[in-house]
PDB file of N, CA and C in Angstrom:
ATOM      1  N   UNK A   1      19.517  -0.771 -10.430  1.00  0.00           N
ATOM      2  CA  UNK A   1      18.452  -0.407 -11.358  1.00  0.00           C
ATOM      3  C   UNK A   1      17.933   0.968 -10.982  1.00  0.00           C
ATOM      4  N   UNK A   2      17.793   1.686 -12.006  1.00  0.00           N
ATOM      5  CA  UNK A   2      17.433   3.216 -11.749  1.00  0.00           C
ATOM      6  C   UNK A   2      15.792   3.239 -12.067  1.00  0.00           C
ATOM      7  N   UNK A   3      15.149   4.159 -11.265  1.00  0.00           N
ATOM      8  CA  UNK A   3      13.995   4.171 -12.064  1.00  0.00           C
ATOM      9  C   UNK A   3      13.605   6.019 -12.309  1.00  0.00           C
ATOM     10  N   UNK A   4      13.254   6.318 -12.868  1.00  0.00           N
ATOM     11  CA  UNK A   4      12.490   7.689 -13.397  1.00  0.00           C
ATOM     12  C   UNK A   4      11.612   8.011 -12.646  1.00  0.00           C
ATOM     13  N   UNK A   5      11.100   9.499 -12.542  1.00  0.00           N
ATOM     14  CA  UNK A   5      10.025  10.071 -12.046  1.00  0.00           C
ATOM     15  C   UNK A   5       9.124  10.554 -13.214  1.00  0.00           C
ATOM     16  N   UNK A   6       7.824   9.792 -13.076  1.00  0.00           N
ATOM     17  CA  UNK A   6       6.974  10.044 -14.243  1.00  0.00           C
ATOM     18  C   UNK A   6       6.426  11.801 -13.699  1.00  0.00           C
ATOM     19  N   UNK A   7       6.071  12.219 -12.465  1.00  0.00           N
ATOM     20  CA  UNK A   7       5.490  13.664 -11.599  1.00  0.00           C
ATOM     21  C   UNK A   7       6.174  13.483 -10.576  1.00  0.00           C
ATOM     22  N   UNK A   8       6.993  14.528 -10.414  1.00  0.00           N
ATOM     23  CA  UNK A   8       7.144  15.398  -9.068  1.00  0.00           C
ATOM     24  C   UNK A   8       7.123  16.270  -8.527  1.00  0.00           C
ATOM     25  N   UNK A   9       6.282  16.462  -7.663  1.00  0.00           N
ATOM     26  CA  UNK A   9       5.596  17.471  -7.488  1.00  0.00           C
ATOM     27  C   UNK A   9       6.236  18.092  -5.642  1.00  0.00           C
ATOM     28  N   UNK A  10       6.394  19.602  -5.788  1.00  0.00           N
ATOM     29  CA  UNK A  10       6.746  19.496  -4.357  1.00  0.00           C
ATOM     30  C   UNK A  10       6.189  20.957  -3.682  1.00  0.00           C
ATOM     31  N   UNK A  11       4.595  20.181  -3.175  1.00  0.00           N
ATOM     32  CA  UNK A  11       3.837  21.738  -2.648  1.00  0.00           C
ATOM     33  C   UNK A  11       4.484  22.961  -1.912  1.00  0.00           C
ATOM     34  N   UNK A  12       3.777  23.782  -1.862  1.00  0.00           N
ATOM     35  CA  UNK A  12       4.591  25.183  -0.820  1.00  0.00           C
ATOM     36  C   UNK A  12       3.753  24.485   0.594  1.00  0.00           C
ATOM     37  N   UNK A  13       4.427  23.697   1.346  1.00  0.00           N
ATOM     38  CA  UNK A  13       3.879  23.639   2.498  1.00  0.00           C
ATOM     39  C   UNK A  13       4.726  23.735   3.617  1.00  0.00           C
ATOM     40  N   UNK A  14       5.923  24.757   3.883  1.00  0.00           N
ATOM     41  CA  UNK A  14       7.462  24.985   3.738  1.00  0.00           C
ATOM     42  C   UNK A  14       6.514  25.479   5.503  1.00  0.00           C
ATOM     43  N   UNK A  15       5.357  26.926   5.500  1.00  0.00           N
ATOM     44  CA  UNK A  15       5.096  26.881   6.545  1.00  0.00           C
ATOM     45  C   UNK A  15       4.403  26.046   8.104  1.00  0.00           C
ATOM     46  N   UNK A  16       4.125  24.856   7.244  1.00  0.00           N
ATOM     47  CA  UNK A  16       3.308  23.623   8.359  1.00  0.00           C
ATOM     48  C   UNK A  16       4.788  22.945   9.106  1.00  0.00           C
ATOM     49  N   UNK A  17       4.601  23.232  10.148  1.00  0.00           N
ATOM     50  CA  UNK A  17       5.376  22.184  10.829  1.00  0.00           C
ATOM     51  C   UNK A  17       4.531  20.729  11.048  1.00  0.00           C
ATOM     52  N   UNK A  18       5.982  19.939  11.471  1.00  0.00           N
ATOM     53  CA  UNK A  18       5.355  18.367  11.111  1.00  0.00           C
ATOM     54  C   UNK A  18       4.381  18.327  12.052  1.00  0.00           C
ATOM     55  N   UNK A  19       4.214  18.294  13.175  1.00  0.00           N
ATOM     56  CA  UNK A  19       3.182  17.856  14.130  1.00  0.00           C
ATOM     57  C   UNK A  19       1.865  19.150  14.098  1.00  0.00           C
ATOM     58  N   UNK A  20       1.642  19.757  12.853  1.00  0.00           N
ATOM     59  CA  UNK A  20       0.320  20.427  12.740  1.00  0.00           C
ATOM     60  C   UNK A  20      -0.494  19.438  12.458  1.00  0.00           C
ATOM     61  N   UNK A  21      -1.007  18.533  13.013  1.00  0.00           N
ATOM     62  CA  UNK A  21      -1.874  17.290  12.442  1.00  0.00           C
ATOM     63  C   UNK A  21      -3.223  18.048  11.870  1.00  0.00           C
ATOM     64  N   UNK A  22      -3.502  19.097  12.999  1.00  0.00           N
ATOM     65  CA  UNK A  22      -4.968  19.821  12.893  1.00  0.00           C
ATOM     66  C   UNK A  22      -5.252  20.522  12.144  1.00  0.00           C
ATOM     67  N   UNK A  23      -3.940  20.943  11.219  1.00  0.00           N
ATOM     68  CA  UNK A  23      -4.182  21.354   9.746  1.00  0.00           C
ATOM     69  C   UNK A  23      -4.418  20.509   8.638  1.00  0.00           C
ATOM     70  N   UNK A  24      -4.159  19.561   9.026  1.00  0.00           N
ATOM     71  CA  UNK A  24      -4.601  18.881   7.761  1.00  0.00           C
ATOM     72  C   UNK A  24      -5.166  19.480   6.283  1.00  0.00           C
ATOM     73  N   UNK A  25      -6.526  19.519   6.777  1.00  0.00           N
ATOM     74  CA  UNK A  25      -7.022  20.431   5.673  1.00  0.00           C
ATOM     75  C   UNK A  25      -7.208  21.084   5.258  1.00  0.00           C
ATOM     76  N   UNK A  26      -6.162  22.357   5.923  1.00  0.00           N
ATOM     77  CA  UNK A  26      -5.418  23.457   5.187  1.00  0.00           C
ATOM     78  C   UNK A  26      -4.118  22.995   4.591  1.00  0.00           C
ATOM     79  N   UNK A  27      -3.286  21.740   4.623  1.00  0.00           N
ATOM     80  CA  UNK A  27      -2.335  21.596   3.800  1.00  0.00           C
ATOM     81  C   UNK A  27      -2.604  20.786   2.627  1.00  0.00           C
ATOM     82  N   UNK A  28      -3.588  19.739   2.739  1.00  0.00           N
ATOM     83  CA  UNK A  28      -4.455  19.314   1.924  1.00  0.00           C
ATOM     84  C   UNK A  28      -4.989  20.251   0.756  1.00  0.00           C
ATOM     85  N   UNK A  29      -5.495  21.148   1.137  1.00  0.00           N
ATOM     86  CA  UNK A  29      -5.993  22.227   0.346  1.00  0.00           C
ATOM     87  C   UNK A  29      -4.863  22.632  -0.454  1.00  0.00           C
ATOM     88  N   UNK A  30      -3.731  23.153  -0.083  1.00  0.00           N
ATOM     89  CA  UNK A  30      -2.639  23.904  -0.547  1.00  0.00           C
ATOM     90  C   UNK A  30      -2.734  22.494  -1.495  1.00  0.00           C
ATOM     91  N   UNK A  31      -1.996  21.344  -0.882  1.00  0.00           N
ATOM     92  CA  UNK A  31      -1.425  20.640  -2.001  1.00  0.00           C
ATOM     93  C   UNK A  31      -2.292  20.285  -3.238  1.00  0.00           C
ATOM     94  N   UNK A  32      -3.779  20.561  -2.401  1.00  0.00           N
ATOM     95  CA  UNK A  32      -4.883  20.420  -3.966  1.00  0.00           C
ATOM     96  C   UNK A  32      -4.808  21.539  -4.836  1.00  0.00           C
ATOM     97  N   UNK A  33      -4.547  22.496  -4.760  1.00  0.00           N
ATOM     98  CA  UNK A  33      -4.529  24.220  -5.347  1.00  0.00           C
ATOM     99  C   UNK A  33      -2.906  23.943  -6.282  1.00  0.00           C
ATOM    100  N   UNK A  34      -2.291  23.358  -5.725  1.00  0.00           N
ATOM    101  CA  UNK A  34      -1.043  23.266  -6.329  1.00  0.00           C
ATOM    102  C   UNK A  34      -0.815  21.979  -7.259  1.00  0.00           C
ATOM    103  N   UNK A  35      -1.016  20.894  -7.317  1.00  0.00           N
ATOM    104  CA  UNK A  35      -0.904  19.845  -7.497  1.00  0.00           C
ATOM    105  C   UNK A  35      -2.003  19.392  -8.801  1.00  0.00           C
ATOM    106  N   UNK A  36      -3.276  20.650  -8.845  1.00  0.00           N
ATOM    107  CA  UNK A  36      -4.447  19.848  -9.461  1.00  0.00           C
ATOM    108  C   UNK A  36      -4.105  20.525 -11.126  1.00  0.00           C
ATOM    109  N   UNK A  37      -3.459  21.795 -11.298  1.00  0.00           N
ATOM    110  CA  UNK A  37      -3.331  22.401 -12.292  1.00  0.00           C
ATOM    111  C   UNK A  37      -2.369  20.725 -12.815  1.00  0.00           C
ATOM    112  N   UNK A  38      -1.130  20.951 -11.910  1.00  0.00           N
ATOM    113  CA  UNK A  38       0.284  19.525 -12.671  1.00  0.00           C
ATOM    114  C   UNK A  38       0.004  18.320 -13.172  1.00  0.00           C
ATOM    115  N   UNK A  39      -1.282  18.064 -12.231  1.00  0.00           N
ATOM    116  CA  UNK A  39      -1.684  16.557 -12.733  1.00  0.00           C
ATOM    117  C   UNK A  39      -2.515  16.805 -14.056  1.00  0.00           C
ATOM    118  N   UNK A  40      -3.517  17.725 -13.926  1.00  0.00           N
ATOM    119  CA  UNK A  40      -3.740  17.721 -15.287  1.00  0.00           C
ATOM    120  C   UNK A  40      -3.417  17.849 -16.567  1.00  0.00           C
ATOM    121  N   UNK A  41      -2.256  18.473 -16.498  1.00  0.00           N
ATOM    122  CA  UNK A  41      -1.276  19.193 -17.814  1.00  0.00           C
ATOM    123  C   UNK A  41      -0.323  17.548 -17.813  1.00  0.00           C
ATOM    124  N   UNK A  42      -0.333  16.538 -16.856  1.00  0.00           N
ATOM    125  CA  UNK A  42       0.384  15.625 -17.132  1.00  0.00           C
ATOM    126  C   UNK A  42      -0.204  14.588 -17.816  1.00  0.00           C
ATOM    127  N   UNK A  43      -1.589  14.618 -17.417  1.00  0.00           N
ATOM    128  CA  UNK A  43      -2.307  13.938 -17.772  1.00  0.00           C
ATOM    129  C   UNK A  43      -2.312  13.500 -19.179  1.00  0.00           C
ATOM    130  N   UNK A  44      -2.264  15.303 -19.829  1.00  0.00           N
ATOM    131  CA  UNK A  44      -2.694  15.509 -21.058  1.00  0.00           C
ATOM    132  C   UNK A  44      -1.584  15.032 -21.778  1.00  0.00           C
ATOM    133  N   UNK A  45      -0.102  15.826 -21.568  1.00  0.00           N
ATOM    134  CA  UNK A  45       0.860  15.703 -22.104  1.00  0.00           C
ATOM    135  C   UNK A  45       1.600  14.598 -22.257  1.00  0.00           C
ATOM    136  N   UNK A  46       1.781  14.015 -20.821  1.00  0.00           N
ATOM    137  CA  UNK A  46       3.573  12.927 -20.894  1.00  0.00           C
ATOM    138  C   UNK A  46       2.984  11.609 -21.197  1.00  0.00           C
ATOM    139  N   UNK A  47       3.500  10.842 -21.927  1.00  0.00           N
ATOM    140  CA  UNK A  47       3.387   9.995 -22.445  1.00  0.00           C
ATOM    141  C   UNK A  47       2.847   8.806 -21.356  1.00  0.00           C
ATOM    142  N   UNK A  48       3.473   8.745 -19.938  1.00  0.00           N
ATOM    143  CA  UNK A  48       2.854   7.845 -18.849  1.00  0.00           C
ATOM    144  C   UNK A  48       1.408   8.690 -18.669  1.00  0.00           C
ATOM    145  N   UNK A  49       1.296  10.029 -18.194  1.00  0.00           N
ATOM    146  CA  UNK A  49       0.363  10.492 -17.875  1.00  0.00           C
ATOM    147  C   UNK A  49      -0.812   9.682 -18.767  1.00  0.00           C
ATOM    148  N   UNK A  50      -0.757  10.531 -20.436  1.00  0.00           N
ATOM    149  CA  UNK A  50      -1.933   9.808 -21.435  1.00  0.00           C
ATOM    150  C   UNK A  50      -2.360   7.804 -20.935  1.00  0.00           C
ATOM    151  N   UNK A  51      -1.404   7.307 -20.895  1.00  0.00           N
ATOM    152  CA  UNK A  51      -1.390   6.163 -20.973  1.00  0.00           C
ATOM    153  C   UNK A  51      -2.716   5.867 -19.252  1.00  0.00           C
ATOM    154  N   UNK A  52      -2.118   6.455 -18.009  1.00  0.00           N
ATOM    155  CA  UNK A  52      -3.269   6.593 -17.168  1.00  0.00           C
ATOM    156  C   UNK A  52      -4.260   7.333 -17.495  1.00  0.00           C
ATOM    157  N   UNK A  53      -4.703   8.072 -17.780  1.00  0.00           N
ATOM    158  CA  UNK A  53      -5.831   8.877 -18.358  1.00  0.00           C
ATOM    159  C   UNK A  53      -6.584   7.492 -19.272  1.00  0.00           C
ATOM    160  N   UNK A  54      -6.127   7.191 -20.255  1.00  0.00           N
ATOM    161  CA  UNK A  54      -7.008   5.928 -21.103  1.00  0.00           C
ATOM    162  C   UNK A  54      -6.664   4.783 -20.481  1.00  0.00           C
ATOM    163  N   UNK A  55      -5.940   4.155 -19.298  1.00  0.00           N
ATOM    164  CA  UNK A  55      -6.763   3.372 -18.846  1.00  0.00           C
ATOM    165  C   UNK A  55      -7.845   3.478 -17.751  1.00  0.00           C
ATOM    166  N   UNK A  56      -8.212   4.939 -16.899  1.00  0.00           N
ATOM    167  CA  UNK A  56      -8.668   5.533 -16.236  1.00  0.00           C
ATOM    168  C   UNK A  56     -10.318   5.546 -17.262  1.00  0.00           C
ATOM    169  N   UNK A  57     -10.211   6.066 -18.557  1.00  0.00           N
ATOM    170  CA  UNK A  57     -11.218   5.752 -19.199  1.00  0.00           C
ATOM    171  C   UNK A  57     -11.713   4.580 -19.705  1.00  0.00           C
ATOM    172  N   UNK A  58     -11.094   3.438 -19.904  1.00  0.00           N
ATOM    173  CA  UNK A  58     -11.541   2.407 -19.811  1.00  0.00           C
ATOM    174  C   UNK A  58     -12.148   1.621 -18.892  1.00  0.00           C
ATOM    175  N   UNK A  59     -11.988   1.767 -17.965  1.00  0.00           N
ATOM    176  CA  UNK A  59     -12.367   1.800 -16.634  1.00  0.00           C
ATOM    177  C   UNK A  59     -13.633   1.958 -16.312  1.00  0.00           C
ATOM    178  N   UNK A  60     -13.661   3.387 -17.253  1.00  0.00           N
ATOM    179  CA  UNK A  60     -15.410   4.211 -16.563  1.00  0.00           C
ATOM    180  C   UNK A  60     -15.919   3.511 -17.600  1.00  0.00           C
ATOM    181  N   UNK A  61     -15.810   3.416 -18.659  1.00  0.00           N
ATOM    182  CA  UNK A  61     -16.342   2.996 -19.735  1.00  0.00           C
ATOM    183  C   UNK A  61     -17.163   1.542 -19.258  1.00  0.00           C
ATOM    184  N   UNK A  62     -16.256   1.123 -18.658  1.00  0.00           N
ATOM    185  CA  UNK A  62     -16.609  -0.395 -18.094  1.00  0.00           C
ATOM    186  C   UNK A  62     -17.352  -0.544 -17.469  1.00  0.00           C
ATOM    187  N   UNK A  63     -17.856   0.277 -16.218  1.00  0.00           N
ATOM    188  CA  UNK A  63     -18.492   0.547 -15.316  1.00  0.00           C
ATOM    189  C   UNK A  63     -17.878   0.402 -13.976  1.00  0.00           C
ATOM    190  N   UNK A  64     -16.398   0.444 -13.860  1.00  0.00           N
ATOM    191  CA  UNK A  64     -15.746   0.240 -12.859  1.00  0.00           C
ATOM    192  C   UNK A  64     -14.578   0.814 -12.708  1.00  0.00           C
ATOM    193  N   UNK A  65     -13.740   1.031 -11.650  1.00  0.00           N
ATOM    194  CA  UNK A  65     -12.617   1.801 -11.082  1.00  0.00           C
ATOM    195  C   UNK A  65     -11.520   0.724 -10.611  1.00  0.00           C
ATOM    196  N   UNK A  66     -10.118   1.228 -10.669  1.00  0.00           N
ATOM    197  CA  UNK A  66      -9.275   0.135 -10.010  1.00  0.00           C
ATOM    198  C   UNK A  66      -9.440   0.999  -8.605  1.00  0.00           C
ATOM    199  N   UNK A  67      -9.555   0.045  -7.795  1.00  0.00           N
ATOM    200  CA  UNK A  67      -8.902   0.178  -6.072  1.00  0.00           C
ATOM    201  C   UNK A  67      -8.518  -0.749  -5.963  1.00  0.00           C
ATOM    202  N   UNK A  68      -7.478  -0.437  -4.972  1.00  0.00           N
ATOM    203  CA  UNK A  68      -6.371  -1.477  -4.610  1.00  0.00           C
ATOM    204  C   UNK A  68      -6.235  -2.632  -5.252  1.00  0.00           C
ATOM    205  N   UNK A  69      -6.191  -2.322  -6.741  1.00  0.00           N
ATOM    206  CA  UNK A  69      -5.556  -3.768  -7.738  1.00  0.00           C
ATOM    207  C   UNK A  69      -7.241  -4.112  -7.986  1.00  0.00           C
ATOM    208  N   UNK A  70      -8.325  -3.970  -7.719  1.00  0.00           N
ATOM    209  CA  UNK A  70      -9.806  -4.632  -7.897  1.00  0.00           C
ATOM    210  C   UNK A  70     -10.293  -3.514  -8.487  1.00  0.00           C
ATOM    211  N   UNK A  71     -11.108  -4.066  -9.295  1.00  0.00           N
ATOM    212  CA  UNK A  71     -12.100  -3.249  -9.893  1.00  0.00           C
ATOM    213  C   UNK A  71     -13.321  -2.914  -9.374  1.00  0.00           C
ATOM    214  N   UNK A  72     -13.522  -1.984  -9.139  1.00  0.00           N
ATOM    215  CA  UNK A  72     -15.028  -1.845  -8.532  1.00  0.00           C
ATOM    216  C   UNK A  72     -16.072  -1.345  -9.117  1.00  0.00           C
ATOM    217  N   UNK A  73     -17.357  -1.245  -9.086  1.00  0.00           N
ATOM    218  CA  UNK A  73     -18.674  -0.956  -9.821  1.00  0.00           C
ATOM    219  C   UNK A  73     -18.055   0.642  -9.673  1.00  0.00           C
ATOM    220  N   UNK A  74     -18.843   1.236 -10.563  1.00  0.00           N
ATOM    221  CA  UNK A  74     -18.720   3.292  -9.786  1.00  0.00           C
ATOM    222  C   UNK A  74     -19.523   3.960 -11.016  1.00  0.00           C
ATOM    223  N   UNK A  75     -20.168   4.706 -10.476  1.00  0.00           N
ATOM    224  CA  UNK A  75     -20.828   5.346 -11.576  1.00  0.00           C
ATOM    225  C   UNK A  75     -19.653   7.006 -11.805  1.00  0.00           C
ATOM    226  N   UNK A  76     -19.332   7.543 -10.845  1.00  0.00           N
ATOM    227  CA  UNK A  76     -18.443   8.658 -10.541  1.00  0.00           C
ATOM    228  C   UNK A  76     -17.564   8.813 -11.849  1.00  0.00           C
ATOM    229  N   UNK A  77     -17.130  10.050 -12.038  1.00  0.00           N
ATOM    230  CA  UNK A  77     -15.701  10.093 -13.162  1.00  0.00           C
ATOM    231  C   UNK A  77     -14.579  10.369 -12.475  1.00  0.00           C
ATOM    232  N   UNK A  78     -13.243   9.772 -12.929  1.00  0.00           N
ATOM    233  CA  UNK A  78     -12.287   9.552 -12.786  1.00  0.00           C
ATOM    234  C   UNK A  78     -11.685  11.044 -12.717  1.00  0.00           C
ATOM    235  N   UNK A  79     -10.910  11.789 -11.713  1.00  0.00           N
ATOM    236  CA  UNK A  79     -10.781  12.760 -11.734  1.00  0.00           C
ATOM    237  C   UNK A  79     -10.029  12.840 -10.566  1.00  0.00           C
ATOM    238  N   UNK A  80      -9.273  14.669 -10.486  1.00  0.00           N
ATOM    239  CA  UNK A  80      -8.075  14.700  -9.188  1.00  0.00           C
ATOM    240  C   UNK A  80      -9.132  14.273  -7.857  1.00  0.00           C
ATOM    241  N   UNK A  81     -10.402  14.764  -7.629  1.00  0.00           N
ATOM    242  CA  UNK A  81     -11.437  14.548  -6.666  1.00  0.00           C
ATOM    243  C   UNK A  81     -10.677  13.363  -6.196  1.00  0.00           C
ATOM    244  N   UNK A  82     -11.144  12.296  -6.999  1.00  0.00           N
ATOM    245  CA  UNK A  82     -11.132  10.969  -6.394  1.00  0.00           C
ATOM    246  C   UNK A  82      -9.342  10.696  -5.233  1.00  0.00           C
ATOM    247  N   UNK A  83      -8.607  11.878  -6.313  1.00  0.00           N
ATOM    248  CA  UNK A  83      -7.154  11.381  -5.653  1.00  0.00           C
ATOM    249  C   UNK A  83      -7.154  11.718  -4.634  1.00  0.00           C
ATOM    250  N   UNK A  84      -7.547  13.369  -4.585  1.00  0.00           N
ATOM    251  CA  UNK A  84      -7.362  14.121  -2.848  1.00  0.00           C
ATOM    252  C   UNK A  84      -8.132  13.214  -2.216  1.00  0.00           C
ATOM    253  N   UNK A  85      -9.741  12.646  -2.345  1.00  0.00           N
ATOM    254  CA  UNK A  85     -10.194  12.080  -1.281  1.00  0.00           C
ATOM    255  C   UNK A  85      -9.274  10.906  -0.204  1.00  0.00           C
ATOM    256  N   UNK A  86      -8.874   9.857  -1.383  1.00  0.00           N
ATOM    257  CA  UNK A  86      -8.019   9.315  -1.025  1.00  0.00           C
ATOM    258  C   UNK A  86      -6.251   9.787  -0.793  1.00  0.00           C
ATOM    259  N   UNK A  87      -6.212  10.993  -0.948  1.00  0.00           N
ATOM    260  CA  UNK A  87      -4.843  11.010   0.112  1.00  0.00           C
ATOM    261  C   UNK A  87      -5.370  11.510   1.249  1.00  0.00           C
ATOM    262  N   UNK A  88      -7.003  12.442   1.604  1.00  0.00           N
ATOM    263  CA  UNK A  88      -7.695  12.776   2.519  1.00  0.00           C
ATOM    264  C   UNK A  88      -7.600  11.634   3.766  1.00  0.00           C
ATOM    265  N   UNK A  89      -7.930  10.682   3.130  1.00  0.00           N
ATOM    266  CA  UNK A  89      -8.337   9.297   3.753  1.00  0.00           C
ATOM    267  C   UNK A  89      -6.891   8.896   4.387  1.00  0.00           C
ATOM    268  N   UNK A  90      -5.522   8.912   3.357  1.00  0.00           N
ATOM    269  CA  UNK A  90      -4.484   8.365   3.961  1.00  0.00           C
ATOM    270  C   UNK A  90      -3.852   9.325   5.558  1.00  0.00           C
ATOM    271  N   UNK A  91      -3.915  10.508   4.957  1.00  0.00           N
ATOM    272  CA  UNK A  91      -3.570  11.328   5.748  1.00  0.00           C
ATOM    273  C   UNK A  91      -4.365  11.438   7.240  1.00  0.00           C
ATOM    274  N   UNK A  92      -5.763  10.915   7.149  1.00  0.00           N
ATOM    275  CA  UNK A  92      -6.339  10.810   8.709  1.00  0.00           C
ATOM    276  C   UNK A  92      -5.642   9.091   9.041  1.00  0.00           C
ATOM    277  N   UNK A  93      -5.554   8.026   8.191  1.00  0.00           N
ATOM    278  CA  UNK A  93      -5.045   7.092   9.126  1.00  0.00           C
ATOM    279  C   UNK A  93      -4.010   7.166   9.735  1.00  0.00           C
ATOM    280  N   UNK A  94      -2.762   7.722   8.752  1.00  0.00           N
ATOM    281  CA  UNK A  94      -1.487   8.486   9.431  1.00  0.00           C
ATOM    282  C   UNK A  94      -1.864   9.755  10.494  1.00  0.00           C
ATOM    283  N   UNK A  95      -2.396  10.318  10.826  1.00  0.00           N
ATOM    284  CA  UNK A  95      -2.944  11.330  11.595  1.00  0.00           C
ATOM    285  C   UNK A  95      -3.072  10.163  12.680  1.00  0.00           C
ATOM    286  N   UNK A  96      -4.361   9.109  12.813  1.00  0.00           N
ATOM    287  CA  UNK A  96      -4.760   8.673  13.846  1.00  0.00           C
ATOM    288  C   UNK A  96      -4.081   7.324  14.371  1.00  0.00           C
ATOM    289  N   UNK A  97      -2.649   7.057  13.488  1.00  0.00           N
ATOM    290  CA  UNK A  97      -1.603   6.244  14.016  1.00  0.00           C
ATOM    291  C   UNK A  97      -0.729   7.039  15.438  1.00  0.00           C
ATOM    292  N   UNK A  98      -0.308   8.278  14.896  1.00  0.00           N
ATOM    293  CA  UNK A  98       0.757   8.779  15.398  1.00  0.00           C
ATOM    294  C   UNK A  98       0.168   9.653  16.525  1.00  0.00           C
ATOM    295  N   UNK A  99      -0.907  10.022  16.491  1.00  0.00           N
ATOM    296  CA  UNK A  99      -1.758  10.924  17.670  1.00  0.00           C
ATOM    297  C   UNK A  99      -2.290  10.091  18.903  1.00  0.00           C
ATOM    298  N   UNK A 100      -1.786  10.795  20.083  1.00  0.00           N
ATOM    299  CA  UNK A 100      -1.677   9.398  21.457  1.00  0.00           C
ATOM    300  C   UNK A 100      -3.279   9.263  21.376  1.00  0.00           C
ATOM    301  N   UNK A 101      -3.897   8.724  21.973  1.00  0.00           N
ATOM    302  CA  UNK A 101      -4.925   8.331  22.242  1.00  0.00           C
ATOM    303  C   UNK A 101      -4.930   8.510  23.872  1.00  0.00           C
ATOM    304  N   UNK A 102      -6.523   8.693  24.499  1.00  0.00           N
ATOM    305  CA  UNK A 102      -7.016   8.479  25.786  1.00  0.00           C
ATOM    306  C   UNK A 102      -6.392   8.025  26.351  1.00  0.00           C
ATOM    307  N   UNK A 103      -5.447   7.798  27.887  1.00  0.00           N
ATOM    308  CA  UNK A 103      -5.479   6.988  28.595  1.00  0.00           C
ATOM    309  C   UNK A 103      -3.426   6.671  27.957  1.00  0.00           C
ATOM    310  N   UNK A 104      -3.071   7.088  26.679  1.00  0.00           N
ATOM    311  CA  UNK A 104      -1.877   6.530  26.899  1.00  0.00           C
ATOM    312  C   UNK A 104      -0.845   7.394  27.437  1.00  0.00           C
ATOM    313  N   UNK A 105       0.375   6.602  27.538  1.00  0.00           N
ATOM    314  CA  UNK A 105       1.360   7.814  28.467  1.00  0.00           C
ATOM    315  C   UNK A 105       2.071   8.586  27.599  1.00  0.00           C
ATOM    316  N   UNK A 106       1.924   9.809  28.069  1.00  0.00           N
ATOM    317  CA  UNK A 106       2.726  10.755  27.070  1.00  0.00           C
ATOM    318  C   UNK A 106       4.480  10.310  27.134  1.00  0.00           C
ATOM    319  N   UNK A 107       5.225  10.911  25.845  1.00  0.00           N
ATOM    320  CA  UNK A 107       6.624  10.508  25.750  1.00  0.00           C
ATOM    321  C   UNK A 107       7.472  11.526  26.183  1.00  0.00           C
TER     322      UNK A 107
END
């Protein structure tokens, strides 16, 4: 079974090597500067995009947001904000998986 790419997107982050953890949010940034124009023009245009966009507004309309499959109360609008925060968020748990901690032995 094949499946399609509704966005793919592939930032200029060609100069970060992998273990810059401490950039973060200078590559973060890049991929927001790059990424926020695509999502919106997808939004508008491709036929999956529209289809998230109105259920994204139904949503607010409702008085609630999907996270993780649940709906939650939110007064906020639906917007790239909300996405970077949360890849913000993914990117420090992956950050604070792979970064040794106090006390362990280096490899």
């Amino acid at each position: 079974r094949s499946r399609q790419i509704d966005l793919a997107l592939r930032p200029p982050i060609d100069q970060f090597a992998l273990l810059d953890f401490h950039k973060y949010q200078m590559i973060a940034d890049v991929g927001y500067e790059y990424a926020n124009p695509l999502v919106e023009d997808w939004l508008r245009s491709a036929p999956a995009g529209q289809a998230v966009a109105r259920i994204a507004k139904q949503s607010k309309e409702l008085g609630g947001r999907h996270y993780h499959g649940r709906v939650q109360s939110a007064n906020k609008q639906h917007s790239i904000a909300v996405l970077r925060r949360a890849a913000a968020r993914r990117a420090r748990s992956i950050i604070r998986r792979y970064t040794p901690s106090e006390g362990d032995d280096e490899l």
